[in-house]
N, C-alpha and C. Protein backbone atom coordinates (compact mmCIF):
# COMPACT_ATOMS: atom_id res chain seq x y z
N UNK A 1 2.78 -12.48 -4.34
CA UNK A 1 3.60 -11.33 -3.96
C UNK A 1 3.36 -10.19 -4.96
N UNK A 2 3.49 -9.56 -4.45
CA UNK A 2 3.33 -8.17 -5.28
C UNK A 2 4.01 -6.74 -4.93
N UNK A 3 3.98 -5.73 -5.75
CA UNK A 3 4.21 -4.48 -4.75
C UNK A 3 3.14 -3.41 -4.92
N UNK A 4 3.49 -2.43 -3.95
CA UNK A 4 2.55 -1.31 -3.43
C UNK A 4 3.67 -0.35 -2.46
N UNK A 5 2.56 0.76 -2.39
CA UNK A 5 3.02 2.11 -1.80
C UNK A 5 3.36 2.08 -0.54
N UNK A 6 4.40 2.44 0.21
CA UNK A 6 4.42 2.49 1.64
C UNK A 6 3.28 3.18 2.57
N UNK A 7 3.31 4.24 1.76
CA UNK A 7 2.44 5.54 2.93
C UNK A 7 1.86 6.80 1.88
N UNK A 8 0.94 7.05 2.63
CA UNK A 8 0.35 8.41 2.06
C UNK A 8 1.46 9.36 1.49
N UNK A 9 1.19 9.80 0.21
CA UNK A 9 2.42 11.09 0.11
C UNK A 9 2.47 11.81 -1.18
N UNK A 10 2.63 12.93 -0.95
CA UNK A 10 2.36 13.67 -2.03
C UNK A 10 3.72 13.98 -2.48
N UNK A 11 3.24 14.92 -3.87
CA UNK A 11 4.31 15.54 -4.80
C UNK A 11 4.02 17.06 -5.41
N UNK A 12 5.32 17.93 -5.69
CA UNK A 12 4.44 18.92 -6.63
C UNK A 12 5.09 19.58 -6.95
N UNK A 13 5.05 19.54 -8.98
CA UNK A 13 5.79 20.42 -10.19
C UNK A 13 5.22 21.56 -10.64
N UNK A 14 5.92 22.28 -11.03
CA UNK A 14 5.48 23.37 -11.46
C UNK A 14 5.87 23.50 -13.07
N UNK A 15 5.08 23.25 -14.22
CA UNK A 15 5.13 23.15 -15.28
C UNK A 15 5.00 24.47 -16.04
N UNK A 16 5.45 25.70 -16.97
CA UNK A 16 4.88 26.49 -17.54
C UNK A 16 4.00 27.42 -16.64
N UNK A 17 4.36 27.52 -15.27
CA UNK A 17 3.08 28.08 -14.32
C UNK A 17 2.00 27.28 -14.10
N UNK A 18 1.80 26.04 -14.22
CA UNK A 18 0.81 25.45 -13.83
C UNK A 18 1.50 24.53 -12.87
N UNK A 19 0.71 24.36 -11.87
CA UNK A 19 0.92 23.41 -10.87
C UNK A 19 0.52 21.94 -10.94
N UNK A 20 1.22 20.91 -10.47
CA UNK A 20 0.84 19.81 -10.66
C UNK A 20 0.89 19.07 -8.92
N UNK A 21 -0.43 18.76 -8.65
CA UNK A 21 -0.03 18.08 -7.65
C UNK A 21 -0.47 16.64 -7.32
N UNK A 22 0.50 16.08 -7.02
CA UNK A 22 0.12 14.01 -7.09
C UNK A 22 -0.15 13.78 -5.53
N UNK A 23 -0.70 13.03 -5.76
CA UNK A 23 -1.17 12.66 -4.25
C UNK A 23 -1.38 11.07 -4.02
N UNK A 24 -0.68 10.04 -3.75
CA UNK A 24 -0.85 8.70 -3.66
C UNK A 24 -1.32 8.08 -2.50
N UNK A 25 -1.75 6.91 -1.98
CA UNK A 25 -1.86 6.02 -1.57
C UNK A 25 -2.45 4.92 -1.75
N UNK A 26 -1.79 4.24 -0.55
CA UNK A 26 -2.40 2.43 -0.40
C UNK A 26 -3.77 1.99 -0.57
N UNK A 27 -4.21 1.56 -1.70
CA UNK A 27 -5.91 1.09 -1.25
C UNK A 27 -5.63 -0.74 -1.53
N UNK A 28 -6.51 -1.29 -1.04
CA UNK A 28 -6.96 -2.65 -0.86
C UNK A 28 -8.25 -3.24 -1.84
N UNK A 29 -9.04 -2.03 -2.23
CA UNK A 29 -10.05 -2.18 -2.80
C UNK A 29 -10.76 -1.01 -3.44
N UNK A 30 -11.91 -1.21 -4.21
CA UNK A 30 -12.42 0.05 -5.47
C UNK A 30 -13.41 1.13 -4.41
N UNK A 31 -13.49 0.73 -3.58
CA UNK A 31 -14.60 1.41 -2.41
C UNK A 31 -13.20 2.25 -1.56
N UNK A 32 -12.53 2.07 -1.55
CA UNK A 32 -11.22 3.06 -0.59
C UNK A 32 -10.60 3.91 -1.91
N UNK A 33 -10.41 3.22 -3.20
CA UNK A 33 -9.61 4.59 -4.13
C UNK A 33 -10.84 5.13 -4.55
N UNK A 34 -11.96 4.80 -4.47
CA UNK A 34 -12.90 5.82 -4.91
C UNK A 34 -13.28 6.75 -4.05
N UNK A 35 -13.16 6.42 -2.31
CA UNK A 35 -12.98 7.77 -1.35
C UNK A 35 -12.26 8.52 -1.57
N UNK A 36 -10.29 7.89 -1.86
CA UNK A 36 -9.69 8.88 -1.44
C UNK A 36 -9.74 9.66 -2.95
N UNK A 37 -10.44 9.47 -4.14
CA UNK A 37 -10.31 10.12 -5.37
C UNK A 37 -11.31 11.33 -4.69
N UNK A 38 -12.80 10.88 -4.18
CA UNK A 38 -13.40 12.33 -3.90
C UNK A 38 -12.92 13.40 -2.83
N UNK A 39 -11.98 12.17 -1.80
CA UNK A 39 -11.38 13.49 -1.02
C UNK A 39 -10.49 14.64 -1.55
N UNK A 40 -9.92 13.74 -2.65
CA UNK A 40 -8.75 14.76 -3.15
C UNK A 40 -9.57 16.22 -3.97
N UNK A 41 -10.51 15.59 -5.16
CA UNK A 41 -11.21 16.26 -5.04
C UNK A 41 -12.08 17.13 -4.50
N UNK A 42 -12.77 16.94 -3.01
CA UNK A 42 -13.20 18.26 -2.63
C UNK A 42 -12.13 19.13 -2.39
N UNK A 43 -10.98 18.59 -1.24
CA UNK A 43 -9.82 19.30 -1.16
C UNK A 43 -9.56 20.30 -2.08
N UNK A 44 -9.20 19.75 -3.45
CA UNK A 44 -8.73 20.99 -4.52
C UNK A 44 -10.06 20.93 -5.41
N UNK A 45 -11.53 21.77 -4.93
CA UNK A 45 -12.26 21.67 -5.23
C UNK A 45 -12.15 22.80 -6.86
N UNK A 46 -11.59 23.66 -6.38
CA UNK A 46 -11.25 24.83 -7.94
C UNK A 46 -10.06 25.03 -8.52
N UNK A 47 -9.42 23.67 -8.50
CA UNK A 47 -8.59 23.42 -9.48
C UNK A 47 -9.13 22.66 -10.85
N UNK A 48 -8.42 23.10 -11.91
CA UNK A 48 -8.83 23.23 -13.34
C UNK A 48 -9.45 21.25 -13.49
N UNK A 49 -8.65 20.74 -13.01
CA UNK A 49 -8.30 19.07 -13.38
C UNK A 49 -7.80 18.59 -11.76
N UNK A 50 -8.92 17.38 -11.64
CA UNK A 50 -8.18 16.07 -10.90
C UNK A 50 -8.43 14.74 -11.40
N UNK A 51 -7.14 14.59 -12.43
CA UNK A 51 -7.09 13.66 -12.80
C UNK A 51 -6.84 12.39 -12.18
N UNK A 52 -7.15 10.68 -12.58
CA UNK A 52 -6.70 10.05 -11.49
C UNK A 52 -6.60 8.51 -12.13
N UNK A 53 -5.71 7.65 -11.26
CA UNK A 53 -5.73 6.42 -11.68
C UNK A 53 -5.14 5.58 -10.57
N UNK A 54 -6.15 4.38 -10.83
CA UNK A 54 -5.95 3.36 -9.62
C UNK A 54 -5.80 1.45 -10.55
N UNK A 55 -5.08 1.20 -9.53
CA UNK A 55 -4.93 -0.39 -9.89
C UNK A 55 -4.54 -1.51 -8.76
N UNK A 56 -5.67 -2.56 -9.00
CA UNK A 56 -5.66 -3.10 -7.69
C UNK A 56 -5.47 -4.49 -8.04
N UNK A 57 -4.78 -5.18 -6.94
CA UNK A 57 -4.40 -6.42 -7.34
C UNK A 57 -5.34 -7.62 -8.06
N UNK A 58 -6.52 -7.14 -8.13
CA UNK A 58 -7.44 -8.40 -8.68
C UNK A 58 -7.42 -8.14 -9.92
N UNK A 59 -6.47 -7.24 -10.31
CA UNK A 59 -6.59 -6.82 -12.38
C UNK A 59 -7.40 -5.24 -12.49
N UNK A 60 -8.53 -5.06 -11.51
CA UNK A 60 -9.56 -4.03 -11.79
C UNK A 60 -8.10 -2.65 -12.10
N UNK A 61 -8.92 -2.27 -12.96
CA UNK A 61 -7.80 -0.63 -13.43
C UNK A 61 -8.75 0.11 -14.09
N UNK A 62 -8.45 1.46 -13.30
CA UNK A 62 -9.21 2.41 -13.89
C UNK A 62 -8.32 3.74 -14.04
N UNK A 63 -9.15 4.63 -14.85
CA UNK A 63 -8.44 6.17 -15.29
C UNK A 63 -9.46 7.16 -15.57
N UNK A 64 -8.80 8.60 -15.40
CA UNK A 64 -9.90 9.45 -15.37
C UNK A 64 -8.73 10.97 -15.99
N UNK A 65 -9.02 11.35 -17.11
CA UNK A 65 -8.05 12.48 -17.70
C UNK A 65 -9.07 13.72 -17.06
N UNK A 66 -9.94 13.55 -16.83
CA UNK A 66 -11.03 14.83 -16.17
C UNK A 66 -10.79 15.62 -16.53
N UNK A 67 -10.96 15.92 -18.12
CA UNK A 67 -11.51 17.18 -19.18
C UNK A 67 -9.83 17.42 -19.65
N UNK A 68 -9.01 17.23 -19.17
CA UNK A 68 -7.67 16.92 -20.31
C UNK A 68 -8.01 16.41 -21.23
N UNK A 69 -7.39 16.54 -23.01
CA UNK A 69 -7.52 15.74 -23.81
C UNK A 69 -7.27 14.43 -23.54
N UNK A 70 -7.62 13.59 -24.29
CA UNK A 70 -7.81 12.00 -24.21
C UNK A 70 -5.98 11.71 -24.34
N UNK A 71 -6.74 11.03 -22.91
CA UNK A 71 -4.92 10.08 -22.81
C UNK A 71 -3.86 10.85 -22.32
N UNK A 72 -4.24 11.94 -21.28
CA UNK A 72 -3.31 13.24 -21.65
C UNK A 72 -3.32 13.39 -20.17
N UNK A 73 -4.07 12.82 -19.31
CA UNK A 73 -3.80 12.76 -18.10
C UNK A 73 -3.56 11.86 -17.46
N UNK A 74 -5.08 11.24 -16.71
CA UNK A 74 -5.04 9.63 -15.70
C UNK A 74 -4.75 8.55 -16.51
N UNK A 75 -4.39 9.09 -18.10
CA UNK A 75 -3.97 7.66 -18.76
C UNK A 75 -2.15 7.72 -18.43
N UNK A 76 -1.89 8.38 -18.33
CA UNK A 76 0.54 8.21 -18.43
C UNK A 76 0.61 8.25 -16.80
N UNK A 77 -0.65 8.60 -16.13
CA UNK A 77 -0.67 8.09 -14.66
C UNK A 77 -0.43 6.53 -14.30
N UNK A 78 -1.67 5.97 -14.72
CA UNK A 78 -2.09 4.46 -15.14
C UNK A 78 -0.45 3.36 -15.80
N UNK A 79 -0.53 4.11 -16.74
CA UNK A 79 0.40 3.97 -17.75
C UNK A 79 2.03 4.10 -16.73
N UNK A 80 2.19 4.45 -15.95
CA UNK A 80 3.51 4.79 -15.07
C UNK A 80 3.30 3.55 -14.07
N UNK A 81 2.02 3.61 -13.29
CA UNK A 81 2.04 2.71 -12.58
C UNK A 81 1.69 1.58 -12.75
N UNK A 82 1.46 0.94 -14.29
CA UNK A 82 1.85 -0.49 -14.71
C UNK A 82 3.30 -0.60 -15.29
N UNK A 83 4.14 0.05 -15.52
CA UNK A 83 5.64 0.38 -15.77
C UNK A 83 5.98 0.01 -14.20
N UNK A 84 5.52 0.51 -13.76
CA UNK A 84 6.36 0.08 -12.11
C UNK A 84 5.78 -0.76 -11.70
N UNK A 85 5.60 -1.84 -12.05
CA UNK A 85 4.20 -2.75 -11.14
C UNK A 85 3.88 -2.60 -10.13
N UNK A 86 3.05 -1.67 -9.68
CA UNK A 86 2.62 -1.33 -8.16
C UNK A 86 1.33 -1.35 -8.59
N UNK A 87 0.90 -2.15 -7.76
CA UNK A 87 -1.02 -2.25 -7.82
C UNK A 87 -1.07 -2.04 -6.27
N UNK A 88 -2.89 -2.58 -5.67
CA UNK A 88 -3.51 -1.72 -4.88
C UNK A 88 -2.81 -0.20 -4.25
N UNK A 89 -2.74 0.80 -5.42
CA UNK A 89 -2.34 1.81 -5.47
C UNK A 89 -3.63 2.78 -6.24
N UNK A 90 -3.80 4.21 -5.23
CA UNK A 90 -4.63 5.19 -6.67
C UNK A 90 -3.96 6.66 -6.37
N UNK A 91 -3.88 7.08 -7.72
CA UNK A 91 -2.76 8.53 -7.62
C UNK A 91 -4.14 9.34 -8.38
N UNK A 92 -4.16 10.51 -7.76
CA UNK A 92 -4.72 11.69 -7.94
C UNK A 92 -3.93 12.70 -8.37
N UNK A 93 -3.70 13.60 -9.33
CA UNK A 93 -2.68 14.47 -9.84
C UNK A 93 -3.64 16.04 -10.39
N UNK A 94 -3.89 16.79 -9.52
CA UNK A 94 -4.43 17.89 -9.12
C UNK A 94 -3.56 18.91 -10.30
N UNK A 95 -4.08 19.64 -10.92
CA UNK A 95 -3.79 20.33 -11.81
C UNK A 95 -4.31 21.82 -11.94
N UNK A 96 -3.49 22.92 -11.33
CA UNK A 96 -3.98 24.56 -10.92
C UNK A 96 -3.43 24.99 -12.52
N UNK A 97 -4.43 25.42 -13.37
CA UNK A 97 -3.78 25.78 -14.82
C UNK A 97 -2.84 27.15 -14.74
N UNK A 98 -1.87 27.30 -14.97
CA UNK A 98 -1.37 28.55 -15.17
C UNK A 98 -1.06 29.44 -16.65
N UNK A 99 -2.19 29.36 -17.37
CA UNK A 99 -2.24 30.01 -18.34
C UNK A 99 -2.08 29.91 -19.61
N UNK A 100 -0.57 29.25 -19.34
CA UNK A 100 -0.49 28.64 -20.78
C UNK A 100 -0.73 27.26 -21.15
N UNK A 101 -0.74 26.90 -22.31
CA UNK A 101 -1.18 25.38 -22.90
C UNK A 101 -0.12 24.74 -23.32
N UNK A 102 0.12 23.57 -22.56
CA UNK A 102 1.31 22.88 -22.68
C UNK A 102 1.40 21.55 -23.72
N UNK A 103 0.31 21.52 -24.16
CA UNK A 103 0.18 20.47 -25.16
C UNK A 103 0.04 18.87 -25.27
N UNK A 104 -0.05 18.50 -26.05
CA UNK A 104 -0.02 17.05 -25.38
C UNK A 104 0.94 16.24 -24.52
N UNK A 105 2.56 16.66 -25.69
CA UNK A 105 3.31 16.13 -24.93
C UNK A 105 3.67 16.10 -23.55
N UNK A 106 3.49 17.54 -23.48
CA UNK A 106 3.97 18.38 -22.11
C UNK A 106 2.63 17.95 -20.73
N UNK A 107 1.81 17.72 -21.28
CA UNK A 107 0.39 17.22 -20.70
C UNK A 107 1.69 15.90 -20.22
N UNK A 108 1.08 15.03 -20.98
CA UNK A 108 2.02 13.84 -20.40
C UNK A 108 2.66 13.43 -19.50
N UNK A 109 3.82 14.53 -19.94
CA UNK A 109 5.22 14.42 -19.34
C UNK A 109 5.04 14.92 -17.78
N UNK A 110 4.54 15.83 -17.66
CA UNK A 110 4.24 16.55 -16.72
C UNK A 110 3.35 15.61 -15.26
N UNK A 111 2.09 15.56 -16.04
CA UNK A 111 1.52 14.49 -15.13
C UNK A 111 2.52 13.03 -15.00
N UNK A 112 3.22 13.00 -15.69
CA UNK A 112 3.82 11.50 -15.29
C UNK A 112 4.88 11.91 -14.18
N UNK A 113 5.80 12.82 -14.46
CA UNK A 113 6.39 13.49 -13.33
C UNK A 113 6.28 13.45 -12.03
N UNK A 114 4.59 14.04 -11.91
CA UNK A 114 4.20 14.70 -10.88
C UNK A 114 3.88 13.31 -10.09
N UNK A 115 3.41 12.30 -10.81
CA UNK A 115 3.32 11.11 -10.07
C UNK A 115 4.28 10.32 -9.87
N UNK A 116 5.32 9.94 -10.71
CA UNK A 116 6.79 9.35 -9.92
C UNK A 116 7.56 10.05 -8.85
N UNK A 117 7.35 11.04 -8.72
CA UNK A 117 7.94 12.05 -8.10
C UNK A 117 7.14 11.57 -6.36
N UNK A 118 5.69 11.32 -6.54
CA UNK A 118 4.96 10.78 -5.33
C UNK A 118 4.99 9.52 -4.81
N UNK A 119 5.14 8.86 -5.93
CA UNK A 119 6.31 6.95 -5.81
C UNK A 119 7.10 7.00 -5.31
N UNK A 120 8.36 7.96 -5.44
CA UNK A 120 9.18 8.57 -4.73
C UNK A 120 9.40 8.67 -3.18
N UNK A 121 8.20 9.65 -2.94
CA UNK A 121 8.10 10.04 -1.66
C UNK A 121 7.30 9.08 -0.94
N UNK A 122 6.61 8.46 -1.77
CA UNK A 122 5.82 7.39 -0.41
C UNK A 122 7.17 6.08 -0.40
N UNK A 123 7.66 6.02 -1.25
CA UNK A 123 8.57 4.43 -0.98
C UNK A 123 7.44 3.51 -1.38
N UNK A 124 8.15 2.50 -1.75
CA UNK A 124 7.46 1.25 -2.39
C UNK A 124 8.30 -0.26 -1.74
N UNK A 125 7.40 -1.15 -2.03
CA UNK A 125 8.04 -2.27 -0.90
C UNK A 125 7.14 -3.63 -1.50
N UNK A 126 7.76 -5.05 -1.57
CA UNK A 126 7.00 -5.87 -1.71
C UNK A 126 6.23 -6.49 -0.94
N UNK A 127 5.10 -6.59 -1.00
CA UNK A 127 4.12 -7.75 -0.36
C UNK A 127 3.93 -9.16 -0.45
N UNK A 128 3.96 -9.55 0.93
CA UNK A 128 3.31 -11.30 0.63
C UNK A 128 2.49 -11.70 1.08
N UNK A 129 2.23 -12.75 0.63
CA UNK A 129 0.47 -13.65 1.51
C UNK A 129 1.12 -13.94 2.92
N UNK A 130 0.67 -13.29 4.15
CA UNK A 130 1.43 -14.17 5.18
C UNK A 130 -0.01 -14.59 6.14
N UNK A 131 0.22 -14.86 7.22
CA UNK A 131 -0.94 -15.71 8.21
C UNK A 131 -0.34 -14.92 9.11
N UNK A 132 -1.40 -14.26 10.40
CA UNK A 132 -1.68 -14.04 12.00
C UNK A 132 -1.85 -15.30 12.40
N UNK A 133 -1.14 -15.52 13.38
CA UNK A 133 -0.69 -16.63 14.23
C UNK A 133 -1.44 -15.71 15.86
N UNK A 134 -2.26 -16.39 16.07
CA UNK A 134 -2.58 -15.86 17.31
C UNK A 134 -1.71 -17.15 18.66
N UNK A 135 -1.31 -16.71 19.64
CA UNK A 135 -0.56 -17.56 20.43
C UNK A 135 -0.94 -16.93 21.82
N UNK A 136 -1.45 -18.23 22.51
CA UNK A 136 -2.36 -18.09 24.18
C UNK A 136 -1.12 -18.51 25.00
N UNK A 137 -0.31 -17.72 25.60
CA UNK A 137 0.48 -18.79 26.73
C UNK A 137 0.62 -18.27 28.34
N UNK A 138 0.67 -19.14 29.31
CA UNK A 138 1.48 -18.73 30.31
C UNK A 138 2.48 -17.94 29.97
N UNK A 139 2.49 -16.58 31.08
CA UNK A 139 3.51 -16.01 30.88
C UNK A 139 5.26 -16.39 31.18
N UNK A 140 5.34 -17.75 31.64
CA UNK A 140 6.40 -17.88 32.18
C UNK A 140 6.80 -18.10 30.66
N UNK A 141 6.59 -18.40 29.83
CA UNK A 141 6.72 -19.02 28.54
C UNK A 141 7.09 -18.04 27.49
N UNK A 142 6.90 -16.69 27.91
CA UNK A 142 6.48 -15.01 27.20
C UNK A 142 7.68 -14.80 26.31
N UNK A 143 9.01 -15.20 26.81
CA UNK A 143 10.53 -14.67 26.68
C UNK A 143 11.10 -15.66 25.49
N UNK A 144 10.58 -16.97 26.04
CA UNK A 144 11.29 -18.16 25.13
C UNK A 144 10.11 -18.02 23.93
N UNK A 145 9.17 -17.55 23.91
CA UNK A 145 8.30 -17.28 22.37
C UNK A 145 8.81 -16.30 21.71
N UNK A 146 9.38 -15.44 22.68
CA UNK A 146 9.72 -14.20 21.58
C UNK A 146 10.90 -14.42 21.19
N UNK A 147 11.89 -15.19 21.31
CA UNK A 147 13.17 -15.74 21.30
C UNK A 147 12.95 -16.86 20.10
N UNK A 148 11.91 -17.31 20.19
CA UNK A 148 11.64 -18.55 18.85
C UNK A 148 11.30 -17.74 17.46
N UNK A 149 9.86 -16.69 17.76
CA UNK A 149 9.56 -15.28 16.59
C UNK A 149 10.83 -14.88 15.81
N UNK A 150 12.08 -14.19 17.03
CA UNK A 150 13.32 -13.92 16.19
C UNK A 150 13.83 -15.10 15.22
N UNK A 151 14.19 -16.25 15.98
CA UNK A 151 14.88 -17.55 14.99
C UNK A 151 13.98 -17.76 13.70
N UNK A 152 12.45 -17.64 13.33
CA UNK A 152 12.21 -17.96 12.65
C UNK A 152 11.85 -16.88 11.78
N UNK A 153 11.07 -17.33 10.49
CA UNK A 153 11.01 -16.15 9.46
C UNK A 153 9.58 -15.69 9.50
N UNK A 154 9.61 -14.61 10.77
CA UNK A 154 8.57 -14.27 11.39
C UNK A 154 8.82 -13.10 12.05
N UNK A 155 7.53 -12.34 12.61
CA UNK A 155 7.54 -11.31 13.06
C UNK A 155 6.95 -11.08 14.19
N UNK A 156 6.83 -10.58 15.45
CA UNK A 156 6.25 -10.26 16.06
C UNK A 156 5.21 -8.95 16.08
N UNK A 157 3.83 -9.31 16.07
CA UNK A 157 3.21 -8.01 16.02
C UNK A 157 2.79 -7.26 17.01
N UNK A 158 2.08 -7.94 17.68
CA UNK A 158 1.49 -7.75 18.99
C UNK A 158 1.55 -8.35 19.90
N UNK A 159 1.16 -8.19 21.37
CA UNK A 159 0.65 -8.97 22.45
C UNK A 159 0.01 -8.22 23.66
N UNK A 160 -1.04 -9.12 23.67
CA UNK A 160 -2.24 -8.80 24.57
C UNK A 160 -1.75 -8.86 26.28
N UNK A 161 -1.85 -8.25 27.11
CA UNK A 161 -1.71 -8.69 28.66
C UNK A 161 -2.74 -8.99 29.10
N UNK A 162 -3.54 -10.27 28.96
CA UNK A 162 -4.76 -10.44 30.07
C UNK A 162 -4.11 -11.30 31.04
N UNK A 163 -5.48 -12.42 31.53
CA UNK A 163 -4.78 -13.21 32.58
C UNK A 163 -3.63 -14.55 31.69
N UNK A 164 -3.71 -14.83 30.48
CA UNK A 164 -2.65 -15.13 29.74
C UNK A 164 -1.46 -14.41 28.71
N UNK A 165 -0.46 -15.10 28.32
CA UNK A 165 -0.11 -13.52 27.50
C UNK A 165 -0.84 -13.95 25.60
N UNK A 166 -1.21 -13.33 24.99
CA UNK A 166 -1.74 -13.11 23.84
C UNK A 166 -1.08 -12.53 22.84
N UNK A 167 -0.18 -13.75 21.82
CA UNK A 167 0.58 -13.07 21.43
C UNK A 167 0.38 -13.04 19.40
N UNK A 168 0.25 -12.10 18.93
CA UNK A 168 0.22 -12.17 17.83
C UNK A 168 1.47 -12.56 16.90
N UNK A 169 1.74 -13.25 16.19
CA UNK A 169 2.83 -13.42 15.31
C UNK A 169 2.00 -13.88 13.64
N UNK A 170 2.94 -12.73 13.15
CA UNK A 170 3.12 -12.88 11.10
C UNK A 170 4.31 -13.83 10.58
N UNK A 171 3.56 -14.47 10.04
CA UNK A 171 4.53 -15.06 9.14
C UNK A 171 4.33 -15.62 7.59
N UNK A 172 5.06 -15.22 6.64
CA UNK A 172 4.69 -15.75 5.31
C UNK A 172 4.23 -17.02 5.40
N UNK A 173 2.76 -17.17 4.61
CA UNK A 173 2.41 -18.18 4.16
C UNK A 173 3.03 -19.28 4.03
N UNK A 174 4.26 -19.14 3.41
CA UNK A 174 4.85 -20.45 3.36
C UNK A 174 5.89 -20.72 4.01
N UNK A 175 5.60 -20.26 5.04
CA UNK A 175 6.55 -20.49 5.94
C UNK A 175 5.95 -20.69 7.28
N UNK A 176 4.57 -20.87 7.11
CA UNK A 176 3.51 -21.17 8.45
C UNK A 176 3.91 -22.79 8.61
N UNK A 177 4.12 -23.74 7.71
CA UNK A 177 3.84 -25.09 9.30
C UNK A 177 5.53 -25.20 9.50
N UNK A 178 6.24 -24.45 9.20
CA UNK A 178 7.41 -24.24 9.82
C UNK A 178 7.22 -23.75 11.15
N UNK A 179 7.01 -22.56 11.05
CA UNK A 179 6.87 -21.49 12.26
C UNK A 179 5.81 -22.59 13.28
N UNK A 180 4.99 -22.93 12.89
CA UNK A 180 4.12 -23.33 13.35
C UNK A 180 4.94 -25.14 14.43
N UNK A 181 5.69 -25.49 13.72
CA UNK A 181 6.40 -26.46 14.09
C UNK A 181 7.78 -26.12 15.07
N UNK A 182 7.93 -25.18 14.57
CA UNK A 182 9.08 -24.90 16.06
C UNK A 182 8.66 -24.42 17.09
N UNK A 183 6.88 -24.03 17.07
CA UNK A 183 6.85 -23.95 18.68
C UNK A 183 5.84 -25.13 19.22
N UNK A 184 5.49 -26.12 18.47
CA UNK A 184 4.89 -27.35 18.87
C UNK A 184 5.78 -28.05 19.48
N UNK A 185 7.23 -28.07 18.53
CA UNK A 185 8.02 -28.84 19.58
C UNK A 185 9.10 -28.31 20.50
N UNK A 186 8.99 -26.77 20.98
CA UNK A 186 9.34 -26.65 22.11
C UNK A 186 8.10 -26.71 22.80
N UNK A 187 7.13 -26.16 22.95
CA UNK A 187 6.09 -26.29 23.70
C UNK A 187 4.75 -26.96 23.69
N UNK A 188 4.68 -28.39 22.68
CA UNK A 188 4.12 -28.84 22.83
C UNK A 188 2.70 -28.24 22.81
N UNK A 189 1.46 -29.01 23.88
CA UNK A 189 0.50 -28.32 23.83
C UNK A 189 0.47 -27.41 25.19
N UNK A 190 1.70 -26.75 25.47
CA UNK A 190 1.55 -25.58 27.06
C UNK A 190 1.24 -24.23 26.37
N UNK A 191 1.50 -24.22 25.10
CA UNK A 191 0.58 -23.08 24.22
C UNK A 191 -0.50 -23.26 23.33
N UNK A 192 -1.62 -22.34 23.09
CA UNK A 192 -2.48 -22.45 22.08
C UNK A 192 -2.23 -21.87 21.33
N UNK A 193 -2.11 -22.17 20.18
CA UNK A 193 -1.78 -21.83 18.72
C UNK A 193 -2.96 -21.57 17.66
N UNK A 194 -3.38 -20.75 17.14
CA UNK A 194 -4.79 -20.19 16.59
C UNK A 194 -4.11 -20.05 15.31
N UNK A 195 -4.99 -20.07 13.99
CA UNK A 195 -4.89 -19.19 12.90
C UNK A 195 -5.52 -17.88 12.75
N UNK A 196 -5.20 -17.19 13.06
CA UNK A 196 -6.10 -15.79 13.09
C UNK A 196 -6.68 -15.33 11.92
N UNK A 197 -5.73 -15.04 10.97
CA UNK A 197 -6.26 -14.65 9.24
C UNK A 197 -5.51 -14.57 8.37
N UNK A 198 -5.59 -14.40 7.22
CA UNK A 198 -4.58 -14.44 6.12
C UNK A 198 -4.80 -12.50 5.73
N UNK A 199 -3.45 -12.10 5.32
CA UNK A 199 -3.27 -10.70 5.27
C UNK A 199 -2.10 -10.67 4.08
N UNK A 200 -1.82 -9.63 3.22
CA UNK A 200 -0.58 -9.06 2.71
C UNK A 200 0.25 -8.40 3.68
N UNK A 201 1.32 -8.36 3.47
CA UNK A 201 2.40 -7.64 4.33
C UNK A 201 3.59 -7.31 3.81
N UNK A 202 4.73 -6.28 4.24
CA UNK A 202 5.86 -6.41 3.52
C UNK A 202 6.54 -7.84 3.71
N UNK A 203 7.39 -8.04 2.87
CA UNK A 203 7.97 -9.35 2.76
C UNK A 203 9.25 -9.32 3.38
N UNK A 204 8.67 -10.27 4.59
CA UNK A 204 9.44 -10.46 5.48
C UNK A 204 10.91 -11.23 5.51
């Protein structure tokens, strides 16, 4: 289990006339925060600084003060979001200089701001290991599955309409040969029951 960002979402302070702007989201891996670091960057292509920092659940952590003095930017970024334990997360904090020099501290303070302030606005939420349950049934069967999904500690995600109904269900990891057992023994084998994949999810 872990936590992470709800949703895309930005932030933005205005320090001494300089602008600060944070920009967060969800990544899964070093190939997605390293897109959304260059998108942010072309975006605010002639702003002074885009500083940035990402951390992802396998430990990997990185930072980037991008011509701020050392430690003075993507490090109290970094540094904020191991204070909050939120990993597969990367914050970009866009920096329009307004003239004056705010110093180290104010460096700091400022960028740390600008990024809780975007923690903020995206919301944060815990994750768990759960399993896709793929489920094949006659439709006469459609009502009393979704009636079992509620009783248990599970979710309904989807369902397919072909010539059977196709029904997706989440459920925490450890709580699969549960789930998995209350519909064996209402329905026996009149449903097919699949493992589809293992995923993070909010914690259900």
């Amino acid at each position: 289990m872990y936590i992470s960002v709800n949703k895309k979402a930005t932030a933005e302070i205005v320090e001494k006339k300089s602008r600060f702007i944070a920009h967060i989201t969800h990544v899964e891996n070093e190939e997605d925060a390293k897109y959304f670091i260059d998108t942010i960057k072309k975006e605010h292509f002639d702003a002074r600084h885009n500083v940035y920092a990402y951390i992802l659940k396998n430990g990997t952590k990185k930072y980037s003060d991008d011509g701020e003095p050392s430690k003075t930017g993507g490090f109290p970024v970094l540094d904020l979001l191991e204070k909050e334990n939120i990993t597969d997360v990367v914050c970009v904090v866009t920096r329009y200089f307004g003239g004056t020099l705010l110093g180290v501290g104010g460096l700091i303070r400022a960028y740390s701001l600008a990024a809780k302030c975007a923690i903020e606005n995206a919301g944060v939420s815990e994750k768990e290991k759960c399993i896709i349950l793929k489920i094949t049934s006659d439709y006469q069967y459609l009502e009393k599955i979704k009636h079992i999904v509620k009783k248990q500690k599970a979710i309904l995600d989807e369902i397919a309409y072909t010539d059977k109904a196709v029904i997706y269900v989440i459920t925490p990891k450890t709580s699969l040969e549960n789930t998995k057992s209350a519909f064996a023994d209402e329905f026996g084998v009149s449903i097919k029951i699949e493992t589809e994949k293992e995923i993070y999810h909010d914690k259900i």
